[in-house]
Protein backbone atom coordinates (compact mmCIF):
# COMPACT_ATOMS: atom_id res chain seq x y z
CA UNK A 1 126.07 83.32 48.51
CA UNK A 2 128.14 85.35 50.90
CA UNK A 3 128.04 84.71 54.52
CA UNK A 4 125.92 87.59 56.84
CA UNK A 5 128.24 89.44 59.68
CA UNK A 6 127.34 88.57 62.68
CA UNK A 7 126.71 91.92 65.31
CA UNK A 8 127.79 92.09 68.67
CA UNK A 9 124.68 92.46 70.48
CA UNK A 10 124.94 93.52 73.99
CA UNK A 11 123.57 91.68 76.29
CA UNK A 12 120.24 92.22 78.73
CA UNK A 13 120.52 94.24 82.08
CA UNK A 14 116.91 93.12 83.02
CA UNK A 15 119.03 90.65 85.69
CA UNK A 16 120.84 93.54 87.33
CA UNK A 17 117.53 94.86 89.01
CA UNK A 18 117.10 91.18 90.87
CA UNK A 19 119.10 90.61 94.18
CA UNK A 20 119.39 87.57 95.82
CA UNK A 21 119.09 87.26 99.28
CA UNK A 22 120.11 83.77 100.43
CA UNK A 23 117.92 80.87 98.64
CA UNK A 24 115.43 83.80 97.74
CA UNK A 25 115.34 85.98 95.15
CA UNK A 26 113.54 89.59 95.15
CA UNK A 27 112.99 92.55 93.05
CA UNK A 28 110.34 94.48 94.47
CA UNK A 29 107.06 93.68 95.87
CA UNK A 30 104.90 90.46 94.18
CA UNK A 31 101.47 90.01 92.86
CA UNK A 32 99.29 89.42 95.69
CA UNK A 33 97.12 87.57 93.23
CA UNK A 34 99.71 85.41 91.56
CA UNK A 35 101.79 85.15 94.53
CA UNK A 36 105.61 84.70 94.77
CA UNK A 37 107.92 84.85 92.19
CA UNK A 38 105.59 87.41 89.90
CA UNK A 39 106.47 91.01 90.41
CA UNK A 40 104.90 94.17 89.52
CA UNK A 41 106.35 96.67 86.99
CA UNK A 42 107.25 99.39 88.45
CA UNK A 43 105.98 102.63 86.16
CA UNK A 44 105.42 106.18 87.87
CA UNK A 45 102.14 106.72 89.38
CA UNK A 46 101.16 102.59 89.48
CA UNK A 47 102.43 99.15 90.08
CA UNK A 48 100.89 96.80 86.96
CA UNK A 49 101.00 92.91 86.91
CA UNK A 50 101.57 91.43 83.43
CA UNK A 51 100.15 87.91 84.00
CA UNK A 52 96.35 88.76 85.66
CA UNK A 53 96.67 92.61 85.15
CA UNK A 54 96.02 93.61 88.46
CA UNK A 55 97.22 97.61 89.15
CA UNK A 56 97.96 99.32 92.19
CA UNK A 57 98.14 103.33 92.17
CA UNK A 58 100.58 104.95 93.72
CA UNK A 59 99.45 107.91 96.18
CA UNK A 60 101.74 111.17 96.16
């Protein structure tokens, strides 16, 4: 059996939206429900949690 090519597969920019400020890192604001280290995602008209699904609407 012949062997399969391999594909360069380029890698993730999810890291490129993290900063790191000292001994902390940040991205945007946090869950106030699960506290630090679980951000929001940021969509256009609300702020969403992915771990307890708590939302936030953004005012115009």
């Amino acid at each position: 059996m012949a062997k399969k090519k391999v594909k360069n597969k380029n890698p993730s920019k999810k890291w490129t939206k993290y900063k790191i400020e000292g001994n902390k890192v940040s991205k945007g604001r946090s869950c106030p429900k699960c506290g630090e280290g679980v951000f929001f995602a940021n969509h256009k008209d609300r702020l969403y949690c992915g771990k307890c699904h708590y939302m936030e609407v953004l005012k115009k």
